[in-house]
N, C-alpha and C. Protein backbone atom coordinates (compact mmCIF):
# COMPACT_ATOMS: atom_id res chain seq x y z
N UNK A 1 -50.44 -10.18 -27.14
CA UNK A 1 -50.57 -8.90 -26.45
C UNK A 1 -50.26 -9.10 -24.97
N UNK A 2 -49.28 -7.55 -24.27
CA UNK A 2 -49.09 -8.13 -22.67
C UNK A 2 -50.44 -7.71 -22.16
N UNK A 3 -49.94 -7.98 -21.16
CA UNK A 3 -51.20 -7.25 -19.65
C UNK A 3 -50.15 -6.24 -19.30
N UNK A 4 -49.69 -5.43 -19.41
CA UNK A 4 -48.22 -4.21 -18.71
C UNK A 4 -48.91 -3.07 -18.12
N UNK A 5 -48.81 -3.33 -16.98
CA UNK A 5 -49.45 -1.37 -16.43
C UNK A 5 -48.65 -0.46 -16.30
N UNK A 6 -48.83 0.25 -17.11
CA UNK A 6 -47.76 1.85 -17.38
C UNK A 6 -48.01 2.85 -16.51
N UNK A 7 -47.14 3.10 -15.97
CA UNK A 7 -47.20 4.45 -15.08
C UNK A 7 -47.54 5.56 -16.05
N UNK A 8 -48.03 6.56 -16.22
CA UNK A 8 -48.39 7.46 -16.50
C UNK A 8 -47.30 8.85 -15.74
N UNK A 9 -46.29 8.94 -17.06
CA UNK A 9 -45.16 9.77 -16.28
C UNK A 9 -44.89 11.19 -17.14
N UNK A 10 -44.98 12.38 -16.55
CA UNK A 10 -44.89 13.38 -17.72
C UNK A 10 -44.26 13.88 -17.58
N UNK A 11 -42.58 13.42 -17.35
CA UNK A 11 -41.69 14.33 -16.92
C UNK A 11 -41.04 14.51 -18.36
N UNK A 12 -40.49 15.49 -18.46
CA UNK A 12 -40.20 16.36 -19.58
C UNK A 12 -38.82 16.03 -19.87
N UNK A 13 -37.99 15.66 -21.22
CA UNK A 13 -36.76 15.09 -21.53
C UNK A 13 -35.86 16.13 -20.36
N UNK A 14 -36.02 17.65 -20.18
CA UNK A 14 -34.94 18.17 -19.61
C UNK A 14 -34.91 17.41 -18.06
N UNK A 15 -36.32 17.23 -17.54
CA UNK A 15 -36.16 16.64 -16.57
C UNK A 15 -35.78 15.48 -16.04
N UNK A 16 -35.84 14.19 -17.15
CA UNK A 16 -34.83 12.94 -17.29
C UNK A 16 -33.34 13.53 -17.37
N UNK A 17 -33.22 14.31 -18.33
CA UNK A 17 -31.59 14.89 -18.53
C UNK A 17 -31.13 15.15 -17.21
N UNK A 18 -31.89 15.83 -16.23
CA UNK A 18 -31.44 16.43 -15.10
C UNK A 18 -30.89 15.18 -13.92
N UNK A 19 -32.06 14.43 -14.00
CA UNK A 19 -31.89 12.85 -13.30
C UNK A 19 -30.59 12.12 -13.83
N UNK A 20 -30.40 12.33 -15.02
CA UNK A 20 -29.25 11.58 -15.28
C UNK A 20 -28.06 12.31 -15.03
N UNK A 21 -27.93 13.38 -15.13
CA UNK A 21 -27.01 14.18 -14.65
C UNK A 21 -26.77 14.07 -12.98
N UNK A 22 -27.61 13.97 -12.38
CA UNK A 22 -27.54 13.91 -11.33
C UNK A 22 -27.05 12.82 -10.62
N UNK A 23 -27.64 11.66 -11.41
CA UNK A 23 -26.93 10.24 -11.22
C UNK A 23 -25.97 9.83 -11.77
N UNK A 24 -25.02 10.79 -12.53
CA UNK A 24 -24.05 10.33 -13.45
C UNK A 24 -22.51 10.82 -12.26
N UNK A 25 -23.07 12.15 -12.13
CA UNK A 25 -22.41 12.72 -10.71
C UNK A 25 -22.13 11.54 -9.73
N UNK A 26 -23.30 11.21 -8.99
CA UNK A 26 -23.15 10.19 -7.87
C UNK A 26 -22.17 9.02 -8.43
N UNK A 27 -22.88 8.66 -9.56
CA UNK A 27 -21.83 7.11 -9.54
C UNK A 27 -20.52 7.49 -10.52
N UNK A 28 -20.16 8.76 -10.90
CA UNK A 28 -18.57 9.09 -10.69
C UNK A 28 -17.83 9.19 -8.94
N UNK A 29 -18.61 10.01 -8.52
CA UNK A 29 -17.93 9.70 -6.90
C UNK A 29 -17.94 8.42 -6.56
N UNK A 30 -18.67 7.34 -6.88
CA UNK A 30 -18.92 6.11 -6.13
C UNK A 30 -17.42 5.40 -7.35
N UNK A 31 -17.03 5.52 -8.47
CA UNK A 31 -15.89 4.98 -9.10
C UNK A 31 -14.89 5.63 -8.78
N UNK A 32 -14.88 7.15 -7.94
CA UNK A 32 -13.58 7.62 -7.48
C UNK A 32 -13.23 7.00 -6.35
N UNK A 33 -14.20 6.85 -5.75
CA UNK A 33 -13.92 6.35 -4.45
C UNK A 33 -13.46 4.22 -4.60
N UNK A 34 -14.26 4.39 -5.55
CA UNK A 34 -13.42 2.59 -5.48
C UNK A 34 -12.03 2.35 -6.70
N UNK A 35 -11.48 3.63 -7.21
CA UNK A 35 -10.64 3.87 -7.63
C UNK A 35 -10.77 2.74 -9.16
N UNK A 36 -12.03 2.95 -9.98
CA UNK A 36 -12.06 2.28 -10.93
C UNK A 36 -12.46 3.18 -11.99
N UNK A 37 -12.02 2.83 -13.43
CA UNK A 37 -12.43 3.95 -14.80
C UNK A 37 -13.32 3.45 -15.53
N UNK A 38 -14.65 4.64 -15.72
CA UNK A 38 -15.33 4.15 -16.35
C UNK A 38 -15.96 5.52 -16.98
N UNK A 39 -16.66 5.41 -18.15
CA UNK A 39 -17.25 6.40 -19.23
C UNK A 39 -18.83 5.84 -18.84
N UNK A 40 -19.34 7.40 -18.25
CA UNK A 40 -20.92 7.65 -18.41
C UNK A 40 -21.31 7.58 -19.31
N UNK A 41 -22.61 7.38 -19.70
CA UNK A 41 -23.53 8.12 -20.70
C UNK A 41 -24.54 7.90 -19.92
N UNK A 42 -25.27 9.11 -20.50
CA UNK A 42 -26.51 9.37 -20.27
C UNK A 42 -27.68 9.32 -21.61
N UNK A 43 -28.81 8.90 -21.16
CA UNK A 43 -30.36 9.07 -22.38
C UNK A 43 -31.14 8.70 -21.33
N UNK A 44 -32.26 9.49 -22.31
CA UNK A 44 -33.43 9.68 -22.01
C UNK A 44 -34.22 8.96 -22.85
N UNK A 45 -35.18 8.03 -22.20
CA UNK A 45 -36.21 7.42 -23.61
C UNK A 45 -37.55 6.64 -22.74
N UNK A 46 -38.30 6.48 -23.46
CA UNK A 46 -39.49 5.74 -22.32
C UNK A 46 -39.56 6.08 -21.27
N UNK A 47 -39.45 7.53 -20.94
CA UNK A 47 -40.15 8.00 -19.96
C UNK A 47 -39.45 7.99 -18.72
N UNK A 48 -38.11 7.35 -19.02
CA UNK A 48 -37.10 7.39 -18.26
C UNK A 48 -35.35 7.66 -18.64
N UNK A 49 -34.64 8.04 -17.23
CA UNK A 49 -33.27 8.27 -17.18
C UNK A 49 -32.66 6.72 -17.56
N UNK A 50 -32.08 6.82 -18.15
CA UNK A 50 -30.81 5.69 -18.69
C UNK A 50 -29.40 5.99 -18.58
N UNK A 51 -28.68 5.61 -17.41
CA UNK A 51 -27.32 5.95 -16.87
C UNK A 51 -26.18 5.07 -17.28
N UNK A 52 -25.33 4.93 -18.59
CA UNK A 52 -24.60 3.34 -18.39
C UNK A 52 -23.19 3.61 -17.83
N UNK A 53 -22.92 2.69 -17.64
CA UNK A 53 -21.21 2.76 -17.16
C UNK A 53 -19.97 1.98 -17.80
N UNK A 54 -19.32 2.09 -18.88
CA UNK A 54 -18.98 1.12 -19.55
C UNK A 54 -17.36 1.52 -19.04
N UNK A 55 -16.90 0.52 -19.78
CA UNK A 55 -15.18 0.55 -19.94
C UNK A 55 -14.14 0.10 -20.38
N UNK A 56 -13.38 0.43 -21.35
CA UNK A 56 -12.51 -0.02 -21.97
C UNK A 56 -11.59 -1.60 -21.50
N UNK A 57 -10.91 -1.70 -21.85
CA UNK A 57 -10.31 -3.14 -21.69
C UNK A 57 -9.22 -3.06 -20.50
N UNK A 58 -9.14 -3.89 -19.52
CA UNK A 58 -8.38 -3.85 -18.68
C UNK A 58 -9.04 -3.12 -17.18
N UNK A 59 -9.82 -2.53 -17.43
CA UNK A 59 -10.67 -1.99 -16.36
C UNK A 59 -11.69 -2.83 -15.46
N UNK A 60 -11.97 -2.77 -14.41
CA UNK A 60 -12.59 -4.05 -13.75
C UNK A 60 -13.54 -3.63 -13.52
N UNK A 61 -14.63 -3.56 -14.01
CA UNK A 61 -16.25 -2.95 -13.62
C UNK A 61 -16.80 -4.48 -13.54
N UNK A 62 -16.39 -5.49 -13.36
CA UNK A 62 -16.58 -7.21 -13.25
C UNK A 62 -17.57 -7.03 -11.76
N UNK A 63 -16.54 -6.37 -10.69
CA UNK A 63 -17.21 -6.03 -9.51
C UNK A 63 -18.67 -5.60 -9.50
N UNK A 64 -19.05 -4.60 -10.12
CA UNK A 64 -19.84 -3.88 -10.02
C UNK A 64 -20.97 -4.05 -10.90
N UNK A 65 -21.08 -5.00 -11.80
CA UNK A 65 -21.82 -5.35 -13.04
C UNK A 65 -22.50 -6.09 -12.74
N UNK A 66 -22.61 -7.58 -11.44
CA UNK A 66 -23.07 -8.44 -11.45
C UNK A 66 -24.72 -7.86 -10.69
N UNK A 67 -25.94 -8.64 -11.35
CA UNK A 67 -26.53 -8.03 -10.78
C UNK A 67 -27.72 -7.69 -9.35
N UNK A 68 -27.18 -8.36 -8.60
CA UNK A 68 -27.55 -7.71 -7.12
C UNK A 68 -27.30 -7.02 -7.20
N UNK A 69 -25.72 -6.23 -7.26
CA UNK A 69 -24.94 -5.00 -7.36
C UNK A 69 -25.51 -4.02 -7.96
N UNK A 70 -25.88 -4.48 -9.40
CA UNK A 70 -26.15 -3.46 -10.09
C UNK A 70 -27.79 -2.81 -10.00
N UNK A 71 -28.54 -3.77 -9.08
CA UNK A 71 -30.01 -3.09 -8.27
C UNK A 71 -29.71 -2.79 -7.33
N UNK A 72 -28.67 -2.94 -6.61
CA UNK A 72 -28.52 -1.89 -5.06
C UNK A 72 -27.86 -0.78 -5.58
N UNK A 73 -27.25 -0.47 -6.32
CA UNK A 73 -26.77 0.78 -6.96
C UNK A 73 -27.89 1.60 -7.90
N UNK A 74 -28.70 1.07 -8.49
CA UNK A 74 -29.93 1.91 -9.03
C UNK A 74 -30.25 2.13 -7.94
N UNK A 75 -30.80 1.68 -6.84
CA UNK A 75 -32.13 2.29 -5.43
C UNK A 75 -31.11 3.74 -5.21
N UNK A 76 -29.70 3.11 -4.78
CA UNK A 76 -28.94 3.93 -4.18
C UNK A 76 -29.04 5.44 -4.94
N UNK A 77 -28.94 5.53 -6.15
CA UNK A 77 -28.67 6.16 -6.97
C UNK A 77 -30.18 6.89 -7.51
N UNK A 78 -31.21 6.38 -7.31
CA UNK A 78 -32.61 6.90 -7.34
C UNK A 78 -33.01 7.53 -5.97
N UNK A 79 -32.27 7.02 -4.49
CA UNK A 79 -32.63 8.08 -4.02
C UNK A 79 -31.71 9.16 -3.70
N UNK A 80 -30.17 9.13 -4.15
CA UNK A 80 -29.46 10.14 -4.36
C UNK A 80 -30.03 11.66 -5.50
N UNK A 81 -30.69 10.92 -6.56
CA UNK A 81 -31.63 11.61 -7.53
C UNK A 81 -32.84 12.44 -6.26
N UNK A 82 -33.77 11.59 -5.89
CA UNK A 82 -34.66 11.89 -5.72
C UNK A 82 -34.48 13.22 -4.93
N UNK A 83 -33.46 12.86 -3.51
CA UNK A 83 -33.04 13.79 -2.48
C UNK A 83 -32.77 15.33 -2.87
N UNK A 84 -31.99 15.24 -4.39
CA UNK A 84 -31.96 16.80 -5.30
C UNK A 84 -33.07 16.87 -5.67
N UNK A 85 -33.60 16.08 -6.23
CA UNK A 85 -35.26 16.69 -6.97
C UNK A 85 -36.31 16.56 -6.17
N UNK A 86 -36.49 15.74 -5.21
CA UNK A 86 -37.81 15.96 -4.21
C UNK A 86 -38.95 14.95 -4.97
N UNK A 87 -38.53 14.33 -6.19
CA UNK A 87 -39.30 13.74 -6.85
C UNK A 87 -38.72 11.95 -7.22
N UNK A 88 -39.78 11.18 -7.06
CA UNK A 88 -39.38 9.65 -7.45
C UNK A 88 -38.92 9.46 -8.79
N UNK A 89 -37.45 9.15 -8.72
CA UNK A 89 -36.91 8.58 -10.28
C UNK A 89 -36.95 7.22 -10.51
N UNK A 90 -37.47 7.03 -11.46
CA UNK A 90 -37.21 5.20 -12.50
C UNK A 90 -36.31 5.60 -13.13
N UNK A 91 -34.76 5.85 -12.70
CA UNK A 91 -33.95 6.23 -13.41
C UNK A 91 -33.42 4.16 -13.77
N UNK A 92 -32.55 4.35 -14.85
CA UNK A 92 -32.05 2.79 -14.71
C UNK A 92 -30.57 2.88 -15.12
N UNK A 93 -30.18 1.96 -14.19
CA UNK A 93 -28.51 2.24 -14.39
C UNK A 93 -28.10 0.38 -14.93
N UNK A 94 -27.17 0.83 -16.05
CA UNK A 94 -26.15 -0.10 -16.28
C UNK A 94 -24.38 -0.05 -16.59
N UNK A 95 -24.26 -1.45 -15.84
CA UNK A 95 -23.03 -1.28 -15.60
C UNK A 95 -22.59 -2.35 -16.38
N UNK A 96 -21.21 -1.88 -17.31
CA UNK A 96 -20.35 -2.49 -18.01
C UNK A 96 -21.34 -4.29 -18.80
N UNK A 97 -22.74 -3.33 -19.59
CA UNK A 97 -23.20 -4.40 -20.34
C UNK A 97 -24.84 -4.94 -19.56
N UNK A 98 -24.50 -5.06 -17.76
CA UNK A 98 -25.45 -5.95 -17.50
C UNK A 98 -26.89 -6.03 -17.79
N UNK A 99 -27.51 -5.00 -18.09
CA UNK A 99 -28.55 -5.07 -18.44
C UNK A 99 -28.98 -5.80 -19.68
N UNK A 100 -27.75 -5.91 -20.84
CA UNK A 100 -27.89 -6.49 -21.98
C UNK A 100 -27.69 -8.41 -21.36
N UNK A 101 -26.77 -7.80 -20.58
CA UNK A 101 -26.68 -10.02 -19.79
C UNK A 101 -28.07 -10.10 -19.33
N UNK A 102 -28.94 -9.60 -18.62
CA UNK A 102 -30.06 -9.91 -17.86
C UNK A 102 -31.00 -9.92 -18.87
N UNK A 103 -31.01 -9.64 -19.85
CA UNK A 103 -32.27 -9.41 -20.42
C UNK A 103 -31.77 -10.78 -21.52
N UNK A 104 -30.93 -11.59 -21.75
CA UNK A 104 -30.22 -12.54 -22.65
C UNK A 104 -30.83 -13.06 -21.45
N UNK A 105 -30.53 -13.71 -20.37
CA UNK A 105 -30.71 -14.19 -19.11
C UNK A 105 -32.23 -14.68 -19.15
N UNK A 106 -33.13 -13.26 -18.93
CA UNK A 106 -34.15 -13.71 -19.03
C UNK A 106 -35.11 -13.93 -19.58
N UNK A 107 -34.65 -13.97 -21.61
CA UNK A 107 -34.60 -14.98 -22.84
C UNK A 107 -34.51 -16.00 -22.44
N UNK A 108 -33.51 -16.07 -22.16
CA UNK A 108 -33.69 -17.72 -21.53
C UNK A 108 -34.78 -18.46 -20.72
N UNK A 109 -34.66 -17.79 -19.83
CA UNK A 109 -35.87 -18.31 -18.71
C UNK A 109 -37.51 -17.98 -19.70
N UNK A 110 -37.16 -17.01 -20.14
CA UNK A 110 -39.32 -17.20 -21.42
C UNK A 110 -39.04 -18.68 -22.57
N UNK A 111 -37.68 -18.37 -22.47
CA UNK A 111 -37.82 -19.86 -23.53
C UNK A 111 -38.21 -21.19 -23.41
N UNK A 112 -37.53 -21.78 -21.97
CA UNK A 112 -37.93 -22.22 -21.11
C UNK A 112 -39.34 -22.80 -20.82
N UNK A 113 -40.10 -21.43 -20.39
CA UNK A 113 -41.28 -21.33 -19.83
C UNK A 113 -42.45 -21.91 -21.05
N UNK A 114 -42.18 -21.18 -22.61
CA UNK A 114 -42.31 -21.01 -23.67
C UNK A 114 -42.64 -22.82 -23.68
N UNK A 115 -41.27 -23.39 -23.79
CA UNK A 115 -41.31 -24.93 -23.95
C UNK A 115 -42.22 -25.45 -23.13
N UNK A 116 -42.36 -25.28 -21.78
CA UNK A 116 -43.30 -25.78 -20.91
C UNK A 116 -44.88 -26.04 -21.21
N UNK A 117 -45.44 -24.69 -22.17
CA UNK A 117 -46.17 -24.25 -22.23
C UNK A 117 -46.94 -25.58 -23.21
N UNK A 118 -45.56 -25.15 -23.96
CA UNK A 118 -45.95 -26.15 -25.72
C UNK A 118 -46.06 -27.33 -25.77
N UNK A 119 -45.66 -27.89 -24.76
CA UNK A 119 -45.77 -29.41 -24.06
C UNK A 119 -47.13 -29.90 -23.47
N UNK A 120 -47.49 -28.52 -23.12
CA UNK A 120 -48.74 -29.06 -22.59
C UNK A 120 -49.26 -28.31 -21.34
N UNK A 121 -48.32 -27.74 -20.72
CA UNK A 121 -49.26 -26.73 -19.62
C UNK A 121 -49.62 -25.62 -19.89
N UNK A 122 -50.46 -25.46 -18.93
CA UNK A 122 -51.90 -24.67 -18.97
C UNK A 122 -51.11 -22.83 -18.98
N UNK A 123 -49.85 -23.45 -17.81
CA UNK A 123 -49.62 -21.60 -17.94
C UNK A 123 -48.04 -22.32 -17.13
N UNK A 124 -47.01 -20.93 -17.19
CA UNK A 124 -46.12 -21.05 -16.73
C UNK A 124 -45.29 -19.83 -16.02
N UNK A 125 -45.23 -19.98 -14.58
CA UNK A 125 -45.10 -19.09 -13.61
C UNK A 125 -43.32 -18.59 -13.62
N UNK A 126 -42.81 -17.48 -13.90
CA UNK A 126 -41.32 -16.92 -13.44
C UNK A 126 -41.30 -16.41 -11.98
N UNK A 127 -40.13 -16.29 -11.70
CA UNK A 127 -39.93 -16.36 -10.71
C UNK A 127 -40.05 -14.83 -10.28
N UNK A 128 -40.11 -14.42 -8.87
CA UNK A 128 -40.60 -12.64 -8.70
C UNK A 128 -39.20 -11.89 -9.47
N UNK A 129 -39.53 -10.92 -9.92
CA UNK A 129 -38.56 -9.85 -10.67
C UNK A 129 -38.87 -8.49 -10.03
N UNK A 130 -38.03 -7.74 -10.38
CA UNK A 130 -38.40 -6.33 -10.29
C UNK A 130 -39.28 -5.74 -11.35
N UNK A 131 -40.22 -4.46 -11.47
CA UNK A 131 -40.86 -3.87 -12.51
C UNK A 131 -40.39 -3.86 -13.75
N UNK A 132 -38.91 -3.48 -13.71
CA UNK A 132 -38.52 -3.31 -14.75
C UNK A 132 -38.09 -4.58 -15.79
N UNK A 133 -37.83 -5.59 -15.01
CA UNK A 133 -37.44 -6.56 -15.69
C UNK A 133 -38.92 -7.21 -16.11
N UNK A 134 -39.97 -7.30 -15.32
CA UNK A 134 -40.94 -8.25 -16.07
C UNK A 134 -41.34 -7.55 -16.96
N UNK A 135 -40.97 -5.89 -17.00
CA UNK A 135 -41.12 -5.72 -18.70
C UNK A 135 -40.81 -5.76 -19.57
N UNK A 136 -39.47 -6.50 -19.17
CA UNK A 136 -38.37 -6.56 -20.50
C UNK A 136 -38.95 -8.43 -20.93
N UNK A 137 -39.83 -9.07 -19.71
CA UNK A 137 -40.16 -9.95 -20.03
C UNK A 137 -41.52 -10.26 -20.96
N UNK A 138 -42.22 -9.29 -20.58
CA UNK A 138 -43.40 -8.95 -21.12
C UNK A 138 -43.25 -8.85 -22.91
N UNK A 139 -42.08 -8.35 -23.48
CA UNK A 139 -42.00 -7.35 -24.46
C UNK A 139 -41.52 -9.01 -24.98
N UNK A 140 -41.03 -9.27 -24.42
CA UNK A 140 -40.03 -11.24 -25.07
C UNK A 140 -41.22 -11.80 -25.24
N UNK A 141 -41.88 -12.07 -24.38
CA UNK A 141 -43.14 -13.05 -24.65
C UNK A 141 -44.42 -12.42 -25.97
N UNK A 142 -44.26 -11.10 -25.54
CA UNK A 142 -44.93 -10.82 -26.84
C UNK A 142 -44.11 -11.33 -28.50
N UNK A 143 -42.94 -10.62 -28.38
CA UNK A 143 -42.50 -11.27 -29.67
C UNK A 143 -42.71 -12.29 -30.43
N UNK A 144 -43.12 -13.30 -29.12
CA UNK A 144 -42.90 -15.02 -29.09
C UNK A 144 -44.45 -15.26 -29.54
N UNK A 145 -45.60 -14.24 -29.45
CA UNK A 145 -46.85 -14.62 -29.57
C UNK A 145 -47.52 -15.29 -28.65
N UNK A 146 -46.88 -15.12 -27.41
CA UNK A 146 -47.61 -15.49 -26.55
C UNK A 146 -48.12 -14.28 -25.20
N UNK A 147 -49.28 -14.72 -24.25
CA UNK A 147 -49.72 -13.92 -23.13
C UNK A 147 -48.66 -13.99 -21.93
N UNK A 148 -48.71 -12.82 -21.31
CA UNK A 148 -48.37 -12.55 -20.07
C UNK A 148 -48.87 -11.51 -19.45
N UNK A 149 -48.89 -11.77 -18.20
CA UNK A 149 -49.55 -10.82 -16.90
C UNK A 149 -48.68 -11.43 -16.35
N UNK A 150 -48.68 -10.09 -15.07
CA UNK A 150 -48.04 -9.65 -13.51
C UNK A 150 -48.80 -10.44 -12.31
N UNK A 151 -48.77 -11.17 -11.62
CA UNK A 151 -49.50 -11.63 -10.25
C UNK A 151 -48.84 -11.08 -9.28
N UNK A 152 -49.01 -10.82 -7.95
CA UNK A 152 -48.79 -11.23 -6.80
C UNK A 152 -48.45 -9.62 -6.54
N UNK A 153 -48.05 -9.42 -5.22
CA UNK A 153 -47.65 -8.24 -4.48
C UNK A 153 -46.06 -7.51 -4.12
N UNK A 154 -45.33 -6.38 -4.02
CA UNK A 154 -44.55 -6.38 -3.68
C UNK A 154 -43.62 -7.45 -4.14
N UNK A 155 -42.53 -7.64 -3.24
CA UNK A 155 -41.60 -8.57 -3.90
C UNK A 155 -41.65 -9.77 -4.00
N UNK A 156 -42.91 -10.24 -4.13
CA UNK A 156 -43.72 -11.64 -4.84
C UNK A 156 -43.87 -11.89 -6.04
N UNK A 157 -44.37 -9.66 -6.70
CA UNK A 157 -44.82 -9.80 -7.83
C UNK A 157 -43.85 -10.45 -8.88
N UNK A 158 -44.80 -11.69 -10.10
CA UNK A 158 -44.12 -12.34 -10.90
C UNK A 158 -44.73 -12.56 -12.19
N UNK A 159 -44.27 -13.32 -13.47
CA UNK A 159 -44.75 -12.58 -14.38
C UNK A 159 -45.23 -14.29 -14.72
N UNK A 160 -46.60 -14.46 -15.18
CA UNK A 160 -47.30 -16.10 -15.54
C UNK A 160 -47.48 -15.48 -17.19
N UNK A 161 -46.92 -16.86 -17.99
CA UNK A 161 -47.23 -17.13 -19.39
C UNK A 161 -48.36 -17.96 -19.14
N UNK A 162 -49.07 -17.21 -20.58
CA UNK A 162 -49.74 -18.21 -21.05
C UNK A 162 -50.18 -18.47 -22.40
N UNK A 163 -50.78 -19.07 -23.44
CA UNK A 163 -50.88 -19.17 -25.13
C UNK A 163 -51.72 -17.78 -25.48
N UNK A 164 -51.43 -17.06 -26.10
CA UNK A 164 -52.12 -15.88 -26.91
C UNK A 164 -53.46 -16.57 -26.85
N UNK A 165 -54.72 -15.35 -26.80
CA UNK A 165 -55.70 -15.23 -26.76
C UNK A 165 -56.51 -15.41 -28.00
């Protein structure tokens, strides 16, 4: 079982729809302007906007996928959202896959940690993430049958394994 603290969010599917619409807008201007092709989609699920950006073959979204990029373009793009709605979005944007690389990525790193564990230590510390990702870490370590919790503050906060309870 995790430790995960859930925001408590009651925004209504039309109102994710609206967020994504809104952010689907922005980061078409942001591919007109860098003169690259790419196909939106939009969903709504968990309480949040889901924006992806994919693209056929030959198209270079390579730029824009890696991911520093692709978290300075969510903020960007959450407060382009927010500025129309007046309200804070957890909208989440992916570009051409990365979210599916990061979350393979940081499989890796619970596996890792996982081994550490089984060897013999007591607990095993990742490195700080954003919210969203230590929940994609949270949800891995559960699979795995093992504990995790959140420590630390701001952009400290990080996610410690440890053996199921």
């Amino acid at each position: 079982m995790t430790n995960v603290q859930h925001e408590t969010d009651d925004r209504s599917i039309a109102q994710l729809e609206e967020e994504g619409d809104i952010a689907a807008d922005y980061i078409e201007e942001l591919l007109d302007i860098c003169d690259l092709d790419g196909d939106i989609d939009i969903d709504a699920r968990n309480g949040r906007a889901y924006v992806s950006v994919n693209a056929g073959d030959g198209a270079n979204l390579n730029l824009l996928s890696k991911p520093d990029t692709v978290s300075a373009l969510q903020e960007l793009t959450r407060l382009a959202v927010q500025t129309k709605t007046g309200a804070f979005s957890r909208l989440i944007l992916d570009i051409g896959g990365s979210r599916d690389i990061r979350r393979s990525e940081l499989g890796g790193l619970v596996s890792r940690a996982i081994e550490r564990i089984e060897a013999g230590a007591a607990e095993a510390a990742l490195p700080p993430m954003s919210s969203y990702e230590r929940k994609l870490v949270h949800d891995l370590v559960s699979e795995q049958g093992f504990h995790s919790e959140s420590r630390g503050e701001g952009a400290e906060r990080h996610t410690i394994i440890t053996r199921g309870a």
